[in-house]
N, C-alpha and C. Protein backbone atom coordinates (compact mmCIF):
# COMPACT_ATOMS: atom_id res chain seq x y z
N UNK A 1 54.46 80.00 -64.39
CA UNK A 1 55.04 78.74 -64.00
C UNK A 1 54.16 77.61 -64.53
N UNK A 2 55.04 76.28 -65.22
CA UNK A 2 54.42 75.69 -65.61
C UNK A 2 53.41 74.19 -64.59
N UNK A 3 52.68 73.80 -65.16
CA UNK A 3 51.49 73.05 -63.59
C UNK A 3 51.10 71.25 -64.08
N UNK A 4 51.01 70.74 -63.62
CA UNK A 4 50.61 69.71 -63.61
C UNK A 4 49.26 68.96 -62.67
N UNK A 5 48.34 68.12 -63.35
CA UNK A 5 47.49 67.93 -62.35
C UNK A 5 47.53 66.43 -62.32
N UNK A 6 47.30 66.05 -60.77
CA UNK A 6 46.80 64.44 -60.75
C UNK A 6 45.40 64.55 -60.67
N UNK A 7 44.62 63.27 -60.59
CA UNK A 7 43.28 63.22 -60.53
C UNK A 7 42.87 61.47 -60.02
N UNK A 8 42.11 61.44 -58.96
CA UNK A 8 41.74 60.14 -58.84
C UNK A 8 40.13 60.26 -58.47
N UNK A 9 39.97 58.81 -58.19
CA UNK A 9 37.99 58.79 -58.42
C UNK A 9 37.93 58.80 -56.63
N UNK A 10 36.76 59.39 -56.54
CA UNK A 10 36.33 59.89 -54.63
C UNK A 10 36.30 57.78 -54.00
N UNK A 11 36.62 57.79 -52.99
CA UNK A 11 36.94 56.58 -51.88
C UNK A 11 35.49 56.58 -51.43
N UNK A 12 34.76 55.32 -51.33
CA UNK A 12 33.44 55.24 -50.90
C UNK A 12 33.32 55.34 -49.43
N UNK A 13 34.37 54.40 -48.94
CA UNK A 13 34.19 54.63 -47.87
C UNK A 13 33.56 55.20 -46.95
N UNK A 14 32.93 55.15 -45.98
CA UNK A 14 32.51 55.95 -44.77
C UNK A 14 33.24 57.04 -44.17
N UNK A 15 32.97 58.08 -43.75
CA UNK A 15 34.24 58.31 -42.73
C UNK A 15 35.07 59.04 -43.53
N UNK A 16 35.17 59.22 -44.40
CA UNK A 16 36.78 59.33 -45.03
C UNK A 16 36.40 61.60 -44.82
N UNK A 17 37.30 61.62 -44.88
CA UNK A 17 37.21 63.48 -44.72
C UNK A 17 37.67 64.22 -45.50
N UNK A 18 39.27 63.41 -45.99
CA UNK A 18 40.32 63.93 -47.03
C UNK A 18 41.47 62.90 -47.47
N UNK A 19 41.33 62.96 -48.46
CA UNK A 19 43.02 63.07 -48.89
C UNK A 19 44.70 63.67 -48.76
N UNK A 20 45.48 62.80 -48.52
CA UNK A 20 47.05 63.25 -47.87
C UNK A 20 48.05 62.74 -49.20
N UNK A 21 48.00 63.96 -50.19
CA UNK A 21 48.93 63.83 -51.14
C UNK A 21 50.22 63.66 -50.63
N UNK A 22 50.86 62.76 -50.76
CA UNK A 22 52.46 62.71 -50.51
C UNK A 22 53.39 62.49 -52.16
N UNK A 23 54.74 62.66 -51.75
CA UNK A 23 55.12 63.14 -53.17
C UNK A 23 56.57 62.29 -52.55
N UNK A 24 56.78 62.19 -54.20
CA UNK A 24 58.52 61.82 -53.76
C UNK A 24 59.35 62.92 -54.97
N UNK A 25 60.38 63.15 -55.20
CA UNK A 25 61.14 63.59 -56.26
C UNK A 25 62.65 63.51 -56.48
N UNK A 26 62.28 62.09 -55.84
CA UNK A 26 63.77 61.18 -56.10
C UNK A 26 63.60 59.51 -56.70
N UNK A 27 62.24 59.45 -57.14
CA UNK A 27 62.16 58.12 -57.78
C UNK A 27 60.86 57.61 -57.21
N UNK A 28 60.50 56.43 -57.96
CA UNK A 28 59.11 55.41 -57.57
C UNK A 28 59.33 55.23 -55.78
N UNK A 29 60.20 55.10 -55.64
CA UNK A 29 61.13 54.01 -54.70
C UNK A 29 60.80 55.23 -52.67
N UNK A 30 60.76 56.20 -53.55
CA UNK A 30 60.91 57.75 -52.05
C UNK A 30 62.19 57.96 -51.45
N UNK A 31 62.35 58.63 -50.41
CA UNK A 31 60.63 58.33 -49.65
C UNK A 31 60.15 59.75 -50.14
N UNK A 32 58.67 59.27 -49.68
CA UNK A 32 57.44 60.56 -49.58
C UNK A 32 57.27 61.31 -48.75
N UNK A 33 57.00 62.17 -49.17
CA UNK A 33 56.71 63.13 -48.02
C UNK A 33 55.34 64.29 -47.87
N UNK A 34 55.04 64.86 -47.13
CA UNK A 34 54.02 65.27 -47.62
C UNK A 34 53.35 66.65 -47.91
N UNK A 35 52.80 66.51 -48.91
CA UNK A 35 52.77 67.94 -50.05
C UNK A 35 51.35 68.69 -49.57
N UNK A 36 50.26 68.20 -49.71
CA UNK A 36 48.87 68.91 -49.34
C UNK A 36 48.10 68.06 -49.12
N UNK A 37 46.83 68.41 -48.04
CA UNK A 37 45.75 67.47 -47.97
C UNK A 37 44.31 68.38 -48.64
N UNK A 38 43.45 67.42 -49.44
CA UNK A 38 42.71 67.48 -50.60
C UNK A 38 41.61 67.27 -49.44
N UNK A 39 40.60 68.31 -49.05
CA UNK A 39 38.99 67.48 -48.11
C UNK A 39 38.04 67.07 -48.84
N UNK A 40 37.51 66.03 -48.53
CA UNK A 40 36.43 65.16 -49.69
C UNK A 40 35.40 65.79 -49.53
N UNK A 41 35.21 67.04 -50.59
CA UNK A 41 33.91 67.80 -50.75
C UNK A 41 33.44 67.75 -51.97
N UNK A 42 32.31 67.37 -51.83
CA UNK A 42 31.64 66.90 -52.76
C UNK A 42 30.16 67.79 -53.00
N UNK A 43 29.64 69.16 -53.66
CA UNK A 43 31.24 69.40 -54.67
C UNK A 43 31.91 70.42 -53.89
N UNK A 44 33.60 70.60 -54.37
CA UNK A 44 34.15 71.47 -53.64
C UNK A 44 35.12 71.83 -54.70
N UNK A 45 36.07 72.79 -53.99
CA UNK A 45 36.81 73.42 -54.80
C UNK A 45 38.12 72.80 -55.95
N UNK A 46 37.95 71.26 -55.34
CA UNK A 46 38.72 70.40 -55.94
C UNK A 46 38.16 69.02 -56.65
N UNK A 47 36.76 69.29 -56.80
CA UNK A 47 36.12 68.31 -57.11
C UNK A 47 35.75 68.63 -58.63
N UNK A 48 35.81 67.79 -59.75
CA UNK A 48 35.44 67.68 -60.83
C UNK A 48 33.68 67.34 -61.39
N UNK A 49 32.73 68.00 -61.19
CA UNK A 49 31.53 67.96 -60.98
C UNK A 49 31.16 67.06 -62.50
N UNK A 50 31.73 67.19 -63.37
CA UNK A 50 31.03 67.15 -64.83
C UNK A 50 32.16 65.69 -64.97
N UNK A 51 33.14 65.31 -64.84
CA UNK A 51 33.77 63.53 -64.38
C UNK A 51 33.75 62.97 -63.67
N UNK A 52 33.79 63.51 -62.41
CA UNK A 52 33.51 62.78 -60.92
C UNK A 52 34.75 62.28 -60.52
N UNK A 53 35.28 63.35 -60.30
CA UNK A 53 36.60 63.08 -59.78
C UNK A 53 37.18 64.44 -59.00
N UNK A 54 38.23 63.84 -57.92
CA UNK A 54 39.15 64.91 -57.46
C UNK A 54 40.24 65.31 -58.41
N UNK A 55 40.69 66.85 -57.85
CA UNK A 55 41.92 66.62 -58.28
C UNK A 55 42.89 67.87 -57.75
N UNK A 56 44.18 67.79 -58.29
CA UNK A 56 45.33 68.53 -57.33
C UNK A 56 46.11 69.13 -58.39
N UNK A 57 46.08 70.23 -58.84
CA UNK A 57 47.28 70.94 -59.65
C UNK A 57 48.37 71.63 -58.57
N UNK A 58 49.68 70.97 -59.29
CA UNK A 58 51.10 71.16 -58.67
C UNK A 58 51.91 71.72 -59.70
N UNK A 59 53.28 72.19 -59.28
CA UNK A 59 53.96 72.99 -60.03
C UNK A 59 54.18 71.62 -61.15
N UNK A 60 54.65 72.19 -61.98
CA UNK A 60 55.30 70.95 -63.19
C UNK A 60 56.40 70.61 -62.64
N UNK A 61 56.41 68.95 -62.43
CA UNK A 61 57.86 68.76 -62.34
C UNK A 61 57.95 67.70 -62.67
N UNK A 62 58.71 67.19 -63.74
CA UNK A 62 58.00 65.67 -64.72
C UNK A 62 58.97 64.25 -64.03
N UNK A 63 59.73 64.69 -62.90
CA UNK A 63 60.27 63.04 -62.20
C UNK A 63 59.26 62.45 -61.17
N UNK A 64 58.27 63.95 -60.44
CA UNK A 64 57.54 63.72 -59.38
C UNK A 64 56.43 62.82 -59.38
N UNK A 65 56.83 61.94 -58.31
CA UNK A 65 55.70 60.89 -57.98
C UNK A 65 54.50 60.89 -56.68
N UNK A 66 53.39 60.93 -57.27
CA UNK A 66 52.60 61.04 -56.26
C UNK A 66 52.20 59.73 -55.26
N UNK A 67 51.64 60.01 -53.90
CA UNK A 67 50.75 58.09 -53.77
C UNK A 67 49.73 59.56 -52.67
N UNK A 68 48.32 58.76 -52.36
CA UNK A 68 47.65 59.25 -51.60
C UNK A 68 46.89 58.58 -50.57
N UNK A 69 46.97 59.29 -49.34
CA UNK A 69 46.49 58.48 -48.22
C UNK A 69 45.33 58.84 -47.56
N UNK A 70 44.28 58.38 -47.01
CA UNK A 70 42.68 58.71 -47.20
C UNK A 70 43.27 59.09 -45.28
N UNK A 71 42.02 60.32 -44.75
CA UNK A 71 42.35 60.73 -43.65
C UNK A 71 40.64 60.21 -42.90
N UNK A 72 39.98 59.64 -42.03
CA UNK A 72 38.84 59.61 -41.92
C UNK A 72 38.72 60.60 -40.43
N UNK A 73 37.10 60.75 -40.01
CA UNK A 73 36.70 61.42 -39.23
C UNK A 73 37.13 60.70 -38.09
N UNK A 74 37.67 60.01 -37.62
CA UNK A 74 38.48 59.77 -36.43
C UNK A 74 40.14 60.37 -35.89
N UNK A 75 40.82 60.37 -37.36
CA UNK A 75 42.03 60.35 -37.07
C UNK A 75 42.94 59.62 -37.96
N UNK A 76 42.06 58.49 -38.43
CA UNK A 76 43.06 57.51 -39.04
C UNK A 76 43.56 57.92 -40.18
N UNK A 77 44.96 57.61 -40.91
CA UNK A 77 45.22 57.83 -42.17
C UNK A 77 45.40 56.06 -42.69
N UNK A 78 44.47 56.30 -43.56
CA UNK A 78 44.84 55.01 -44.14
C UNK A 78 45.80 54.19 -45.05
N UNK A 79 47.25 53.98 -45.68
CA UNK A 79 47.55 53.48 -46.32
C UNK A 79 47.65 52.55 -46.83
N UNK A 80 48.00 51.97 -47.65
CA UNK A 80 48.29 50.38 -47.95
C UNK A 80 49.62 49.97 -47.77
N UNK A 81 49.58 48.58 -47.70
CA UNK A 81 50.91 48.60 -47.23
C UNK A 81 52.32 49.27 -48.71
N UNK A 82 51.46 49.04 -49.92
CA UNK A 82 52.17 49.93 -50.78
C UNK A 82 51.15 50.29 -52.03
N UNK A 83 50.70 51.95 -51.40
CA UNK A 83 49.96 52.17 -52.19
C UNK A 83 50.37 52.73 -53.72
N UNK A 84 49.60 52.39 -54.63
CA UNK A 84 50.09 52.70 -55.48
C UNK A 84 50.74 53.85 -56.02
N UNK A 85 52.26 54.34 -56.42
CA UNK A 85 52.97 55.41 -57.08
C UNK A 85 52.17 55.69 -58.48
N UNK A 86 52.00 57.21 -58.05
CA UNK A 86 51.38 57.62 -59.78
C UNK A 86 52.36 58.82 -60.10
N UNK A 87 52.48 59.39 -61.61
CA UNK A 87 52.60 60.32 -62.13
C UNK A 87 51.31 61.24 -62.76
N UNK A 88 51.38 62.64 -62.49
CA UNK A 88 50.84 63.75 -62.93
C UNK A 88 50.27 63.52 -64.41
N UNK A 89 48.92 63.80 -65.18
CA UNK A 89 48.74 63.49 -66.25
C UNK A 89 48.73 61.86 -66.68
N UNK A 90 49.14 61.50 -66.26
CA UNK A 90 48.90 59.87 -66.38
C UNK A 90 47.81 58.81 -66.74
């Protein structure tokens, strides 16, 4: 099966624990929903040691749009009020 990966740079933030990939696969527009959460391990099994970056391989599917929402050691998920839509490879 064919795969696709996103990749973004680690959130400085304090606090933060993980990442909440949400996905849409009906347009920029969603809604999202949500696909996997990424834990900010540094290094970990999803961490890019040699770029410094996370990242998430998903099945290939070339309409799918990602956005991601930071989870911290309290509870909170953080979004924006519109965080930015990405595509895979991008």
């Amino acid at each position: 099966m064919a795969e696709q990966t996103i990749k973004w740079l680690p959130i400085t933030t304090p606090n933060i624990i993980a990442y909440e990939i949400i996905h849409s696969d009906t347009g920029i527009a969603g809604p999202y929903t949500p696909l996997n959460i990424v834990l900010h391990q540094i290094p970990g099994p999803n961490w890019n040691a040699v770029d410094g970056y996370f990242f998430y391989t998903d099945v290939e599917i070339s309409y799918r749009w990602y956005r991601l929402r930071t989870l911290d050691r309290y509870g909170n998920v953080a979004e924006d009020d519109a965080p930015t839509p990405f595509q895979a490879n991008g």
